[in-house]
Protein backbone atom coordinates (compact mmCIF):
# COMPACT_ATOMS: atom_id res chain seq x y z
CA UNK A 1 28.72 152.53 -49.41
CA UNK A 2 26.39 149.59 -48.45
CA UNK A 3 29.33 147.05 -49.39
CA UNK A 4 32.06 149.05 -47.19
CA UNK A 5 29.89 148.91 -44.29
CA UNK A 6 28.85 145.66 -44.91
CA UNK A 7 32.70 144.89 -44.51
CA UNK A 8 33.84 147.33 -41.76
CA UNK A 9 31.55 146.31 -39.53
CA UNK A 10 33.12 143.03 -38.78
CA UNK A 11 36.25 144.14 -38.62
CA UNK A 12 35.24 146.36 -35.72
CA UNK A 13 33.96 143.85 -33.56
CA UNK A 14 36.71 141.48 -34.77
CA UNK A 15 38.72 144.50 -32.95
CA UNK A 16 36.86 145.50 -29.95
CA UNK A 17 36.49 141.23 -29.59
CA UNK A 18 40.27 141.03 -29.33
CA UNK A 19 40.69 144.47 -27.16
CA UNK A 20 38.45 142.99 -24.80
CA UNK A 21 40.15 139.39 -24.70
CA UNK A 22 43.31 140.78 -24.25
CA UNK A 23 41.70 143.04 -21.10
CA UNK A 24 40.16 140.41 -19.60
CA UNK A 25 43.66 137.56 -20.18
CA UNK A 26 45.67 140.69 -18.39
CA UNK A 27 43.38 141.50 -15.25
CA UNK A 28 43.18 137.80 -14.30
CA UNK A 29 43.13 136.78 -11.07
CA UNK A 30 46.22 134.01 -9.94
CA UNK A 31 43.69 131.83 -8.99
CA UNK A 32 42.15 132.07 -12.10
CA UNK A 33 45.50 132.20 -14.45
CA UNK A 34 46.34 128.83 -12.26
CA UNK A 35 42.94 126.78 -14.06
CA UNK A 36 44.62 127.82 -17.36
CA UNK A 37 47.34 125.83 -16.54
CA UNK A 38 45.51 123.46 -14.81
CA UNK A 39 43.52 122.55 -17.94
CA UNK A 40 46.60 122.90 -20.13
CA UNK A 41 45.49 126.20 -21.59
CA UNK A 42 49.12 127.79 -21.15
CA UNK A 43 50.87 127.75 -24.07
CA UNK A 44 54.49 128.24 -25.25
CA UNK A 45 52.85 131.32 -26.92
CA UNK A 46 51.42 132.30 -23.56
CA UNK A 47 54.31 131.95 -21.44
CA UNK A 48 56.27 134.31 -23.64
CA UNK A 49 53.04 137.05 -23.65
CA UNK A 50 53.21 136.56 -19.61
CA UNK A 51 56.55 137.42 -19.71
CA UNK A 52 56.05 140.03 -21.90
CA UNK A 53 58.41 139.16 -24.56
CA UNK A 54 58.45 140.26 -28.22
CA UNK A 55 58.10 138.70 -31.33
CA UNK A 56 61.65 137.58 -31.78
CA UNK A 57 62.09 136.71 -28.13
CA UNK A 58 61.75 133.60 -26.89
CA UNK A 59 62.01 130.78 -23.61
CA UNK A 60 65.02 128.69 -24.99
CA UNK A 61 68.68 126.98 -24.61
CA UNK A 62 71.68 128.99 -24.82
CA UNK A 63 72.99 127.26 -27.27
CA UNK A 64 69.92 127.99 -29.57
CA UNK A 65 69.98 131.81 -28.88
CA UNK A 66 70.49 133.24 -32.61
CA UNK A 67 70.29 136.69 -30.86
CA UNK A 68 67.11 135.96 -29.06
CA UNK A 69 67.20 136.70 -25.88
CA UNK A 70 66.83 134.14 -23.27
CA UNK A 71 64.08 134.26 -20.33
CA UNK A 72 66.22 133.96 -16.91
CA UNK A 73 65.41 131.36 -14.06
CA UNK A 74 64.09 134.64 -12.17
CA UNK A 75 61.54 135.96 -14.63
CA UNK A 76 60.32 132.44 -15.07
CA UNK A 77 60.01 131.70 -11.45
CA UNK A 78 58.18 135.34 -11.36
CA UNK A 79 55.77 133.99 -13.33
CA UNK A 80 55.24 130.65 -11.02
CA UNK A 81 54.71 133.23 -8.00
CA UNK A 82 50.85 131.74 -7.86
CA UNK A 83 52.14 128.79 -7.51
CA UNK A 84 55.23 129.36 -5.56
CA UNK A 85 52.85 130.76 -3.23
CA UNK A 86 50.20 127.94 -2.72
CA UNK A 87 52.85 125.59 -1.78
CA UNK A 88 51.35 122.89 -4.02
CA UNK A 89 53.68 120.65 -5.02
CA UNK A 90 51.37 119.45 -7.72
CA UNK A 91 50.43 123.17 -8.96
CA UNK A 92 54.32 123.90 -9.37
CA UNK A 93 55.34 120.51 -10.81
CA UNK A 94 52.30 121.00 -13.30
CA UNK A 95 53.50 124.38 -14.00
CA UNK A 96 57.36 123.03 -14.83
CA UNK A 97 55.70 120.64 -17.04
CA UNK A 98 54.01 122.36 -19.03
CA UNK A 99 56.74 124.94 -19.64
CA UNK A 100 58.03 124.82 -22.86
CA UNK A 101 62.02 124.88 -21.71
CA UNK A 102 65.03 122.62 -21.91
CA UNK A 103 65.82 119.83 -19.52
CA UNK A 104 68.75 121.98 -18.12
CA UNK A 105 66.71 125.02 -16.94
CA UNK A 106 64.16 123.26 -15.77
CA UNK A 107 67.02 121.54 -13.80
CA UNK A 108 67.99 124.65 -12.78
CA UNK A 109 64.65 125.68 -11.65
CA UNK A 110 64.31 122.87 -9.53
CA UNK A 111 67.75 123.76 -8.08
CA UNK A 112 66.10 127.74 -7.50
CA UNK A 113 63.48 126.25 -5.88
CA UNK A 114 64.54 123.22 -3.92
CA UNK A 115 67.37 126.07 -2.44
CA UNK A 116 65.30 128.69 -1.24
CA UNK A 117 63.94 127.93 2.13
CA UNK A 118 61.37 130.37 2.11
CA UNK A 119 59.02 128.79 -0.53
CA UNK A 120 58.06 126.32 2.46
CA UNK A 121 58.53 122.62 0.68
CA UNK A 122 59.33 120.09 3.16
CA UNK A 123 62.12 117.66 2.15
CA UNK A 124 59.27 115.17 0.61
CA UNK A 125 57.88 118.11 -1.46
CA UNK A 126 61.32 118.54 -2.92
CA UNK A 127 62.20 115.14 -3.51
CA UNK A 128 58.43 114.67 -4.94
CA UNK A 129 58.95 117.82 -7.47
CA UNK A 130 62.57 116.01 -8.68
CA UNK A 131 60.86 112.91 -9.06
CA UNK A 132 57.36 114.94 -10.87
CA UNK A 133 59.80 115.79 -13.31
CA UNK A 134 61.96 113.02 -13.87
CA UNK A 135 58.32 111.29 -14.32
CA UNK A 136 58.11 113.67 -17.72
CA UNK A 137 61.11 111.66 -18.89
CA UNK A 138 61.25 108.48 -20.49
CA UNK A 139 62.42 106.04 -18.37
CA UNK A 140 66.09 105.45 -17.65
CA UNK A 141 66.48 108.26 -20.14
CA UNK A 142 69.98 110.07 -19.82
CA UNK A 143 67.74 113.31 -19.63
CA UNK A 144 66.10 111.22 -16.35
CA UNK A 145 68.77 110.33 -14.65
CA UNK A 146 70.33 113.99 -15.20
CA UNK A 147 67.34 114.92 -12.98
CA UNK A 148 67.81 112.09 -10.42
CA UNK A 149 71.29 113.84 -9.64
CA UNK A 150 69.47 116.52 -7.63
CA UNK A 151 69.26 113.84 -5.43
CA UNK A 152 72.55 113.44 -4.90
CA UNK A 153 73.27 117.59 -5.05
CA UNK A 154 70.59 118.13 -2.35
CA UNK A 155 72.15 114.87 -0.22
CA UNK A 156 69.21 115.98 2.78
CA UNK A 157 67.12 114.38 0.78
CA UNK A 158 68.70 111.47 0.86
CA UNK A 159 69.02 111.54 4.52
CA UNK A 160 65.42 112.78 5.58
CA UNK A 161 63.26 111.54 2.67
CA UNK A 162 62.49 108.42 1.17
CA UNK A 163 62.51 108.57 -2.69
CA UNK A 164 61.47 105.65 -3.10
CA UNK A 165 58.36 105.39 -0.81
CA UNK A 166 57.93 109.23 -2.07
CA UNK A 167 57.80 107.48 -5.34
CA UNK A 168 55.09 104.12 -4.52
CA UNK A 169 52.65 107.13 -2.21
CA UNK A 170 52.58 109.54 -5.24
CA UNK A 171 51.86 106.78 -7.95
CA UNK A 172 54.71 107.60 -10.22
CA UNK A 173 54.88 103.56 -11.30
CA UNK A 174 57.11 104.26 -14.13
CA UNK A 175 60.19 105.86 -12.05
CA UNK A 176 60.55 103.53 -9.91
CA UNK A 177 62.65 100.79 -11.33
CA UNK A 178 64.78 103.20 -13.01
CA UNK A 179 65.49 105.07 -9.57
CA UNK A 180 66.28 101.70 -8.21
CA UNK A 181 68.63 101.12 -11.41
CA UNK A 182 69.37 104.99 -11.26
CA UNK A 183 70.77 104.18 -7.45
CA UNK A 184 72.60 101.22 -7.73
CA UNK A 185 74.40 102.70 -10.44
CA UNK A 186 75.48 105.83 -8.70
CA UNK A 187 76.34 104.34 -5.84
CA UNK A 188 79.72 103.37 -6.28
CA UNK A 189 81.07 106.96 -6.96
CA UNK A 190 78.66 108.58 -4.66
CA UNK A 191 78.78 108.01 -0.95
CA UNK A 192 75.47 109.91 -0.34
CA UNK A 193 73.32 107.64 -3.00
CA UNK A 194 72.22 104.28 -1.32
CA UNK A 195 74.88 101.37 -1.35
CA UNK A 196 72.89 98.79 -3.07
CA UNK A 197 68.94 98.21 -4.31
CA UNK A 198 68.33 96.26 -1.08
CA UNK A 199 68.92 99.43 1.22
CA UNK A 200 67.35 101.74 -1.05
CA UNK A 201 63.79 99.54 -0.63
CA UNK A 202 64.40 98.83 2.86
CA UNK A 203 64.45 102.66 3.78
CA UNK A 204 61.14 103.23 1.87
CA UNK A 205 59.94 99.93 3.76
CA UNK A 206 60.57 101.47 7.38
CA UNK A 207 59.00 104.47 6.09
CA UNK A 208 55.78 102.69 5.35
CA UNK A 209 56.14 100.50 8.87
CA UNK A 210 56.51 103.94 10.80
CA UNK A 211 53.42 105.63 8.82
CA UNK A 212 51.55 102.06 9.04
CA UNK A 213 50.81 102.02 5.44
CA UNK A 214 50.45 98.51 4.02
CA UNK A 215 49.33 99.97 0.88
CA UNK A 216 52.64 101.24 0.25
CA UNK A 217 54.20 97.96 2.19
CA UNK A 218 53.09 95.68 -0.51
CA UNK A 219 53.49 98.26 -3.62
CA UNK A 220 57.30 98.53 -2.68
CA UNK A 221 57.36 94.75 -2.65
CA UNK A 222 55.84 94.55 -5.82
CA UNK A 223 58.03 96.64 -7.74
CA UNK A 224 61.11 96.54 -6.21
CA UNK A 225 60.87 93.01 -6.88
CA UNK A 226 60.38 91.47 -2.94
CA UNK A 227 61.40 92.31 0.48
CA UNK A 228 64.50 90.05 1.87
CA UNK A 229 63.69 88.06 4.82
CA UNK A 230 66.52 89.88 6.65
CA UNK A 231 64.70 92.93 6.00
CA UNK A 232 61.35 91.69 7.05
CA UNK A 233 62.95 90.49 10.27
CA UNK A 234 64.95 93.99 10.71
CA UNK A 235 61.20 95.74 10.27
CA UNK A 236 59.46 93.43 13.00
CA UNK A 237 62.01 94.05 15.44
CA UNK A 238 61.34 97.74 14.69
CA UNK A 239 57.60 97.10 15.67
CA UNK A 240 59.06 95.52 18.57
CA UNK A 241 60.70 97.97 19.89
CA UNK A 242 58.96 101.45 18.98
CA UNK A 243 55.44 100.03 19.11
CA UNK A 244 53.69 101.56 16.09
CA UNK A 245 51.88 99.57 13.82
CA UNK A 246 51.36 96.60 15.20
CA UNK A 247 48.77 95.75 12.50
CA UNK A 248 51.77 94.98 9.64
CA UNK A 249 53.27 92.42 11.44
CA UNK A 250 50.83 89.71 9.71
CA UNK A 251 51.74 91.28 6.38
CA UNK A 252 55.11 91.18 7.09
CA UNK A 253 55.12 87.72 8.27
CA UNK A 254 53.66 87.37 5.09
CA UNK A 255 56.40 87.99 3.43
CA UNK A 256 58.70 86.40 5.42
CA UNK A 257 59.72 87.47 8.63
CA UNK A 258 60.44 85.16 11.28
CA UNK A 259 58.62 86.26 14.04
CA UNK A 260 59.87 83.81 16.76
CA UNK A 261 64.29 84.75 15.59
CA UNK A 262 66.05 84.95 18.25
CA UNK A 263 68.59 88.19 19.13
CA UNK A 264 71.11 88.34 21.96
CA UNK A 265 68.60 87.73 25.07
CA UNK A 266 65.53 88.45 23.00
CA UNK A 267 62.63 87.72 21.20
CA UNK A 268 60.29 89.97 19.20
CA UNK A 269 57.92 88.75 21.90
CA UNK A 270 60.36 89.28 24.86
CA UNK A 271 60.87 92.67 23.29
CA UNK A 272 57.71 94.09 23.18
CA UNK A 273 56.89 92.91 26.53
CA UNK A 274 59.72 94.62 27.97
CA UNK A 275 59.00 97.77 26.11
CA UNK A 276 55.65 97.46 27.32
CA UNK A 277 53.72 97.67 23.90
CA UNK A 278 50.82 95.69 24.35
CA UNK A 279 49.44 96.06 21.09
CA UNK A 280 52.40 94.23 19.76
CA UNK A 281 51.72 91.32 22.13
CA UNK A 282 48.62 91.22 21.19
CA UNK A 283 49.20 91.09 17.47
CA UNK A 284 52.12 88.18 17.77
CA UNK A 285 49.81 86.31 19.67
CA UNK A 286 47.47 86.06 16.92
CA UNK A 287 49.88 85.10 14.72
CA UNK A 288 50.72 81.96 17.07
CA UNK A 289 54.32 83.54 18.08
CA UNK A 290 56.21 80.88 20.40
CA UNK A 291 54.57 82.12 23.80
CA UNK A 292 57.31 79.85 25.42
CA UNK A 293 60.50 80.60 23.83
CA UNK A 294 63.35 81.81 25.39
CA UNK A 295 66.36 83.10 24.54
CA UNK A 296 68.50 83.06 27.30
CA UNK A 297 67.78 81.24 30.54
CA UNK A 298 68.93 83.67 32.89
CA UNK A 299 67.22 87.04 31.30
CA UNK A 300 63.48 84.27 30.96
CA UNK A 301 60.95 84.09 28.50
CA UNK A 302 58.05 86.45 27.92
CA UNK A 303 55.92 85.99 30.88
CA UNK A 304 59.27 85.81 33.29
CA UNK A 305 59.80 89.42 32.23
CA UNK A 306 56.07 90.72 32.61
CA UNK A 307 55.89 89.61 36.43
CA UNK A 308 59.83 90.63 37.23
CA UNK A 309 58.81 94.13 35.38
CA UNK A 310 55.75 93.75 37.64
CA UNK A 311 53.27 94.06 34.73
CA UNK A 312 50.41 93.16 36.25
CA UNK A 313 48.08 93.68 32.68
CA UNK A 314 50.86 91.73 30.23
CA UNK A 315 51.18 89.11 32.71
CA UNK A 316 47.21 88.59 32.55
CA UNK A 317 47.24 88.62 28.77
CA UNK A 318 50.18 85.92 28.66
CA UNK A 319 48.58 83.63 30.91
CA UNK A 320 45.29 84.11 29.18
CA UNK A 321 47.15 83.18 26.06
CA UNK A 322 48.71 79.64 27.16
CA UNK A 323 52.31 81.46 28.38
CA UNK A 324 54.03 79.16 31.07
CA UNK A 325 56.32 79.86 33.80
């Protein structure tokens, strides 16, 4: 009698243990069910009990079915509803990642959720979620590139994102190349894709110029292997002409911009004084711009225009500077 209770009595609390695990995995909070995945606590064999699958059920290809049936996109995205929900692009790519399902459905997720409007990404969060899990990938994989061609499904992307800069600002280092390779490739059958590796940088470079980030400036030069000067020019007369960040034009001269070119009547100079943008001025100055120059005799140089715009200020900060009538 001794021995049988001495052996029961483990077994009970072995079972009450497990009851009481099981309670406790089922009445967790999303929040809560999220730092399981966060910590990589989610396993295949989890997935399948969220799901609430059987024994001989399981998350897998069609083609690998031997009678089992196959979670749908909908029940899985059910179980992402946490995440869904927090509009983290991190939480959901995380999520994807550590799903335990074939490259094509977790194509087809991204399609679900790139599609529906009403999860709330942004067209950087999408293009950052395709590029999260081409990152999973090795690269210039055929399985990568299969999920690069959302870009091209989801053209928008294309048109009001930057994958590239996307790519340098979220510190996936390892895609980049092969997007750049990935591009260049495509282009030629796919009008929506970038026409050539030059275009696809200099997009992501007048992304960084309009959010002023030199950080992300001189990581796009340094792996999409340099900036052309024609570039560099195109991006100071940007500056020029808009204003914002003034502060990248030494960077950019840097790297090779001519900050004295000359086009039609203008100068980057005569441009920024017409537009009014002192800060520009004040930057070109500093990097000894051609005060003087002028482009065509009848339209004048730089100071010409600030006292025929009657710009009382500019004109001040010209003369100050060494400009000449």
């Amino acid at each position: 009698m001794k021995f049988l209770k001495s052996f029961i009595l483990p077994l009970t609390l072995l079972a009450v243990v497990s009851i009481v695990k099981m309670i406790y995995v089922q009445e967790l909070a999303p929040e809560q069910k999220e730092e399981l995945i966060k910590n990589k606590l989610i396993s295949h064999d989890e997935l399948r009990a969220q799901l609430q699958l059987s024994d001989d059920e399981s998350v897998q290809d069609d083609n690998q079915t031997d009678g089992k049936r196959v979670v749908t996109n909908q029940e899985l995205l059910d179980t992402m509803a946490p995440q869904l929900a927090s509009r983290s692009v991190e939480q959901v790519g995380r999520y994807i990642e550590h799903s335990e399902i074939p490259l094509e459905q977790r194509i087809e997720l991204l399609r679900a959720i790139i599609a529906n409007k009403g999860y709330g990404f942004t067209y950087d969060d999408s293009t950052q979620l395709i590029l999260d899990v081409a990152n999973t990938y090795t690269p210039g994989s055929g399985e990568q590139a299969k999920v690069f061609a959302l870009l091209i499904e989801f053209h928008d992307l294309l048109k009001e994102s930057y994958p590239l800069f996307v790519a340098v600002t979220n510190g996936y280092k390892q895609t980049i190349l092969p997007l750049l390779a990935w591009a260049m490739k495509m282009a030629p059958q796919h009008k929506e894709v970038q026409k050539d590796l030059q275009e696809l940088k200099f997009q992501a470079l007048l992304r960084a110029v309009d959010e002023e980030d030199i950080k992300a400036l001189k990581a796009i030069h340094d792996f999409a292997k340099g900036i052309s000067q024609e570039h560099a020019n195109e991006l100071i007369w940007h500056i020029a002409n808009n204003g914002n960040s003034a502060s990248l034009l030494a960077e950019l001269k840097k790297l090779g911009a001519d900050i004295n070119q000359i086009r039609g009547n203008m100068t980057p100079l005569i441009q920024a004084v017409e537009k009014g943008h002192r800060d520009v001025v004040e930057q070109l100055i500093k990097l000894d711009v051609d005060l003087d120059k002028i482009a065509d005799v009848e339209f004048g140089s730089a100071l010409q225009r600030a006292i025929a715009n009657r710009d009382a200020q500019m004109e001040q900060l010209l003369r100050r500077s060494g400009a000449r009538e």
